[in-house]
Protein backbone atom coordinates (compact mmCIF):
# COMPACT_ATOMS: atom_id res chain seq x y z
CA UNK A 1 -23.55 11.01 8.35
CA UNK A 2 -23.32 8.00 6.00
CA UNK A 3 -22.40 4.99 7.53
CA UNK A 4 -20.46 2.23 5.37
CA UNK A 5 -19.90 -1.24 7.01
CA UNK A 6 -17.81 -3.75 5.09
CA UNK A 7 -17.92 -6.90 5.73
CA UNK A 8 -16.18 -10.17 4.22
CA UNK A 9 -17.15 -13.51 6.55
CA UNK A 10 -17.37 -16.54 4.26
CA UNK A 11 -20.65 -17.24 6.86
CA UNK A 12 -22.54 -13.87 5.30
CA UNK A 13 -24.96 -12.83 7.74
CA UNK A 14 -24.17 -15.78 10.74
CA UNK A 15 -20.62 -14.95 10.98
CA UNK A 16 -20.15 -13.32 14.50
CA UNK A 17 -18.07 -10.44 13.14
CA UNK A 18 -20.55 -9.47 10.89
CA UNK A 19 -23.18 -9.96 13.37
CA UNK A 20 -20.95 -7.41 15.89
CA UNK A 21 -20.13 -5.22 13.44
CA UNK A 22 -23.96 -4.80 12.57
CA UNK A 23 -25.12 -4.38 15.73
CA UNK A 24 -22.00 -1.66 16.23
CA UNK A 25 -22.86 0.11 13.02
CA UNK A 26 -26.91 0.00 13.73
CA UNK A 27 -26.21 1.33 17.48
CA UNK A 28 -24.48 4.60 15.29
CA UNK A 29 -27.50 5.04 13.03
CA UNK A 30 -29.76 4.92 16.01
CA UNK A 31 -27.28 7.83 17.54
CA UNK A 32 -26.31 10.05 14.89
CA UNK A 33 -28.73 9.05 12.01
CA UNK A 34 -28.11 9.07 8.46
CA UNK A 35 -28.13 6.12 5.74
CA UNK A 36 -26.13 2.74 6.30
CA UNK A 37 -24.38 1.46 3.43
CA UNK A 38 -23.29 -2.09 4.08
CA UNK A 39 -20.80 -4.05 1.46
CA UNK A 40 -20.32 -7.41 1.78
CA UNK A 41 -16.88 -8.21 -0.11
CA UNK A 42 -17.46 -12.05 -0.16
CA UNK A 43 -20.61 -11.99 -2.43
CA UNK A 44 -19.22 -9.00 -4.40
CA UNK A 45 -15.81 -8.90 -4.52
CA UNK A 46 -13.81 -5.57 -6.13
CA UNK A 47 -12.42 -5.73 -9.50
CA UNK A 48 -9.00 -7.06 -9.49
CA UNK A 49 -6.13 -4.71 -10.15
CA UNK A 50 -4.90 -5.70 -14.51
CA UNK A 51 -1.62 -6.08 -14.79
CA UNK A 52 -0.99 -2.89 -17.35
CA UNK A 53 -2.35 -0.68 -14.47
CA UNK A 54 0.88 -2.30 -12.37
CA UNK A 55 2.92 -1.69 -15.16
CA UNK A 56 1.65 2.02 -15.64
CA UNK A 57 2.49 2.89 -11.57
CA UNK A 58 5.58 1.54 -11.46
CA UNK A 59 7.20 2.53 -15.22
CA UNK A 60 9.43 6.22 -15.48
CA UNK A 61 6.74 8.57 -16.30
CA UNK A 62 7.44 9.49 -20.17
CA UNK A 63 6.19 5.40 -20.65
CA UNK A 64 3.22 5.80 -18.67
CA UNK A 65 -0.08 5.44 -21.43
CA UNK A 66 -3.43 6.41 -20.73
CA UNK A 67 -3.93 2.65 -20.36
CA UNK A 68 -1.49 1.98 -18.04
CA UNK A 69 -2.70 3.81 -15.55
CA UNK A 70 -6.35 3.79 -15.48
CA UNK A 71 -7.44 0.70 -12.91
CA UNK A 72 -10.13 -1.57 -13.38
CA UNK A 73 -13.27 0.38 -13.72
CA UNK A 74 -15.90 -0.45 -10.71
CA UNK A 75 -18.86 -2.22 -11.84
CA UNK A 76 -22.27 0.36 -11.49
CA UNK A 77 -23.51 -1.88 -8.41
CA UNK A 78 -20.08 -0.67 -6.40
CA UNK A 79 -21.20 2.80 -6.31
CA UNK A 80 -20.37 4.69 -3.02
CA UNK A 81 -22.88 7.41 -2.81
């Protein structure tokens, strides 16, 4: 089981919810085993959402483009897997 702990304290790594939800997250990879994935959004924050995507989700279908509704593409580093 795969094991993905996001966090997003301005204090990284000395923030107490980050330090809680590590210890949390590292007690269930002790348990049940299997790769942690951690994210951190404050150091890498998602793409934000372009305004033509917005357009493209909320315009009648026959005006939707191919551009309007593809979102911002994630960056290689923001891989799940």
């Amino acid at each position: 089981m795969t094991i993905l702990l996001v966090t997003s304290s301005p204090r990284s790594s000395e923030g107490f919810s980050t330090r809680f939800a590590t210890e949390i997250a590292e007690g269930l990879k002790a348990r049940r085993g299997g790769p942690l994935v951690t994210r951190n959004l404050t150091t890498n924050p998602p793409p934000q959402i372009e305004q033509a995507y917005i357009q493209g989700r909320v315009a009648a279908p026959e005006a939707r483009t191919p551009s309007r509704l593809r979102p911002s593409p994630l960056p290689r580093n923001l891989s799940m897997r």
